[in-house]
Protein backbone atom coordinates (compact mmCIF):
# COMPACT_ATOMS: atom_id res chain seq x y z
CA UNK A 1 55.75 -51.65 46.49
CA UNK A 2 51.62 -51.86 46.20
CA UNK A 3 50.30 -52.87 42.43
CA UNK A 4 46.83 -52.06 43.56
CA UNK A 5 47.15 -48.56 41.54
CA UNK A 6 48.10 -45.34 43.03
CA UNK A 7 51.27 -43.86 42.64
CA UNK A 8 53.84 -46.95 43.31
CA UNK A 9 51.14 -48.67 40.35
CA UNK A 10 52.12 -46.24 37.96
CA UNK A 11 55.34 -46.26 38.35
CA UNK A 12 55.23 -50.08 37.48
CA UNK A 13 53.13 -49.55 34.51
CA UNK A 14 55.44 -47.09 33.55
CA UNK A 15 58.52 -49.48 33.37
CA UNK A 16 56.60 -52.42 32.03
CA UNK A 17 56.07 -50.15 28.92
CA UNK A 18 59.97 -49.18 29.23
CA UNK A 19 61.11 -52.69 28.63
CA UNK A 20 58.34 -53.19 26.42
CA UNK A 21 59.75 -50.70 24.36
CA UNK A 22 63.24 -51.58 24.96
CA UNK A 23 62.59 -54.71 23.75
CA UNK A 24 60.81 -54.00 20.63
CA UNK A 25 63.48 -51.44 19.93
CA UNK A 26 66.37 -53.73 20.36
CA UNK A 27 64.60 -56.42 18.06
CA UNK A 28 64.40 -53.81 15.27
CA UNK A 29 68.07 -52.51 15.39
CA UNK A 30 68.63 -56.52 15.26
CA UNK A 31 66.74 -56.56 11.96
CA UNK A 32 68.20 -53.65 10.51
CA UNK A 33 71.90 -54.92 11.42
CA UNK A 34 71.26 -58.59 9.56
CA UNK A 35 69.62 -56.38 6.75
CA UNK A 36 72.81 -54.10 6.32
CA UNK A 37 75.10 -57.23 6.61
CA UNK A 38 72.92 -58.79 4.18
CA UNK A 39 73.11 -55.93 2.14
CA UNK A 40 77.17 -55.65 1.72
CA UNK A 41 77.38 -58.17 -1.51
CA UNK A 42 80.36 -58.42 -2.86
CA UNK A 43 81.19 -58.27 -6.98
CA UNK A 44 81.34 -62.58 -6.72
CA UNK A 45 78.32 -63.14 -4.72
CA UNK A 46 76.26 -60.68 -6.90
CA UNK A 47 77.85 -62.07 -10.26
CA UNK A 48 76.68 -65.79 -9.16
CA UNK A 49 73.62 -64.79 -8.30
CA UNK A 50 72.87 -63.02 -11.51
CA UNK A 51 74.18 -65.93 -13.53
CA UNK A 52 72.25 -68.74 -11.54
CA UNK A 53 68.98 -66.86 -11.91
CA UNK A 54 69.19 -65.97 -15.73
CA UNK A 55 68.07 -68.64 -18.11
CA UNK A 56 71.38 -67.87 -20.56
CA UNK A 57 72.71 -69.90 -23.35
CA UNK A 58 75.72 -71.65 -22.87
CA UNK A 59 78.23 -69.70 -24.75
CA UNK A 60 76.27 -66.24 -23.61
CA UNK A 61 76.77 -67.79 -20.08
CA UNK A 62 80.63 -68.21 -20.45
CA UNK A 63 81.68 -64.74 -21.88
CA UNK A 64 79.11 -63.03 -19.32
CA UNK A 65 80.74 -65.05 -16.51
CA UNK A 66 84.61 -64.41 -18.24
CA UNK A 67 83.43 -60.36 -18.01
CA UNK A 68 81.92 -60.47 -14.81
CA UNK A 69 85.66 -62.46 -13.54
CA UNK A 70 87.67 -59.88 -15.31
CA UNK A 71 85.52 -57.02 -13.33
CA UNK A 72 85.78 -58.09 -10.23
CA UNK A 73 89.56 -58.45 -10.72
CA UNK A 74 89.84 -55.12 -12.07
CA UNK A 75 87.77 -53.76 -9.12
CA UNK A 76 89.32 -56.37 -6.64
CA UNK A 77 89.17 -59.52 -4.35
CA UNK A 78 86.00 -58.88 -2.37
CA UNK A 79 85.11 -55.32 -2.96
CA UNK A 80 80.79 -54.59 -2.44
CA UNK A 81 78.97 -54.06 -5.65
CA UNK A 82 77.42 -51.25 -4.01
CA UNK A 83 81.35 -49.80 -4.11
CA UNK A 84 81.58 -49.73 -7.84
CA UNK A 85 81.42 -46.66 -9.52
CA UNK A 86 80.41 -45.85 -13.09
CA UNK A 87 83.55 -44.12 -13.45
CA UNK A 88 85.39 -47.80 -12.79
CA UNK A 89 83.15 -49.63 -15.49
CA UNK A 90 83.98 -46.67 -17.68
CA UNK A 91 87.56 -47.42 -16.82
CA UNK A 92 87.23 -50.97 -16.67
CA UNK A 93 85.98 -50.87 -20.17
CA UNK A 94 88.09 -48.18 -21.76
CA UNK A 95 91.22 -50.37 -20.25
CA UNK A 96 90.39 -54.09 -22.11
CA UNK A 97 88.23 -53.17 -24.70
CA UNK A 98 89.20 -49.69 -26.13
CA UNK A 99 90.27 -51.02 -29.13
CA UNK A 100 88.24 -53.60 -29.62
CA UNK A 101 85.33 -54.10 -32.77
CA UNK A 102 82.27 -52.40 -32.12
CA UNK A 103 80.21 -54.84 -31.28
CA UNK A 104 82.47 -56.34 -28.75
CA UNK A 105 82.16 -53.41 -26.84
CA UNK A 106 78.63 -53.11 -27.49
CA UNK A 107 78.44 -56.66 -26.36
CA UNK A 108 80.00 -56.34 -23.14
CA UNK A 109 78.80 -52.43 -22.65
CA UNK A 110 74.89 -55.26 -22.58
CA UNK A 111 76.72 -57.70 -20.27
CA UNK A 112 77.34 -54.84 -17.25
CA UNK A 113 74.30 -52.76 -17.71
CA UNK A 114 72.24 -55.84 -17.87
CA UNK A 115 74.18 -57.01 -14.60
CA UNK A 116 74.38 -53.96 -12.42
CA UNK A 117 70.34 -53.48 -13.81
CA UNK A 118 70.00 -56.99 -12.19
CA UNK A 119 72.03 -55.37 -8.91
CA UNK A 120 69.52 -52.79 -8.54
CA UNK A 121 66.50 -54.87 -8.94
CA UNK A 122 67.83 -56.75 -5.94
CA UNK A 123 68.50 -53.38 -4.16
CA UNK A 124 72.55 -53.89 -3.81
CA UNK A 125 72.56 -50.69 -5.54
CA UNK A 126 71.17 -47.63 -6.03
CA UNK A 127 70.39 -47.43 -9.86
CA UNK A 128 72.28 -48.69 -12.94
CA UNK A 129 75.52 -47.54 -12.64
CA UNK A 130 76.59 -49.08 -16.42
CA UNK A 131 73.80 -46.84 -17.21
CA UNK A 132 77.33 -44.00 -17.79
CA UNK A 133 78.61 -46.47 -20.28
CA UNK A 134 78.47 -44.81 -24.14
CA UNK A 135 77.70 -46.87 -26.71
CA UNK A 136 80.85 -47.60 -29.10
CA UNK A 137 81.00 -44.48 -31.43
CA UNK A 138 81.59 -46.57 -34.41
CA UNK A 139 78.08 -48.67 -33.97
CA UNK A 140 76.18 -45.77 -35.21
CA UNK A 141 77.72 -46.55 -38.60
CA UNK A 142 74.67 -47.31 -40.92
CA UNK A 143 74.92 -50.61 -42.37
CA UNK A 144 72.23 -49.96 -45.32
CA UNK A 145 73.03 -48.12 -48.31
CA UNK A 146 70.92 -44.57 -49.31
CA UNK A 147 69.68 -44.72 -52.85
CA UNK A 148 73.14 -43.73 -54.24
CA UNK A 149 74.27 -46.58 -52.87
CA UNK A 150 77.23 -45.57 -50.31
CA UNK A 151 77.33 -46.65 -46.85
CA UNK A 152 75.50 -43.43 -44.62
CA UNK A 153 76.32 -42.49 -41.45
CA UNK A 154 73.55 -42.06 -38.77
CA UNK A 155 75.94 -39.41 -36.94
């Protein structure tokens, strides 16, 4: 085989740029699998992260971490964030807090949306899924009086 051009010369040029290729190729499937296996957080991972890079107060810190514990119970051990569906935080929240005040459900309706905001920001997921969470029908209750007096209702 001659490399001084001519036909056997192109052939070698040719399959220098194959593995050239093939090589360059083969480093960017590499990439993309440690991206996609970087990319498959789970509920705990993403919950730690959100709560070691938000400057919280102390007692904010504990009930965000006590929701973000019960959620990944409800949703289970291990399951991606990228996995949870608005219709399980709408179940999720309809299951422990259903009954609760107002502004506890408020409260923790401001935990998840602020979390799964968080989640999309880092690109786990693909929008705010809490985003489906209503606000507690009772909140809308108007806490100042109209001239009368009486309580009004912003409804």
């Amino acid at each position: 085989m001659s490399c001084d051009g001519g036909a056997s010369g192109e052939r070698h040029t040719r399959l220098a740029r194959c593995i050239v290729s093939t090589r360059f190729l083969r480093g960017r499937v590499s990439r993309l699998v440690r991206i996609a296996r970087f990319e498959s957080v789970t509920v705990l991972e993403a919950a730690e992260a959100f709560l070691a890079e938000h400057d919280l107060a102390d007692g904010t810190r504990r009930k965000y971490r006590e929701t973000l514990g019960l959620l990944e119970r409800h949703v289970g051990d291990g399951q991606a964030i990228a996995d949870v569906s608005g219709r399980d935080l709408v179940r999720f929240m309809t299951g422990r807090w259903r009954s609760s005040a107002p502004a506890t459900w408020n409260r923790q309706r401001a935990c998840l949306r602020s979390f799964f905001a968080y989640c999309a920001r880092q690109r786990w997921i693909v929008g705010n899924v809490a985003a489906i969470i209503p606000p507690s029908a009772e909140s809308k209750i108007n806490t100042r009086p109209d001239r009368s007096g009486d309580f009004v209702s912003s409804s």
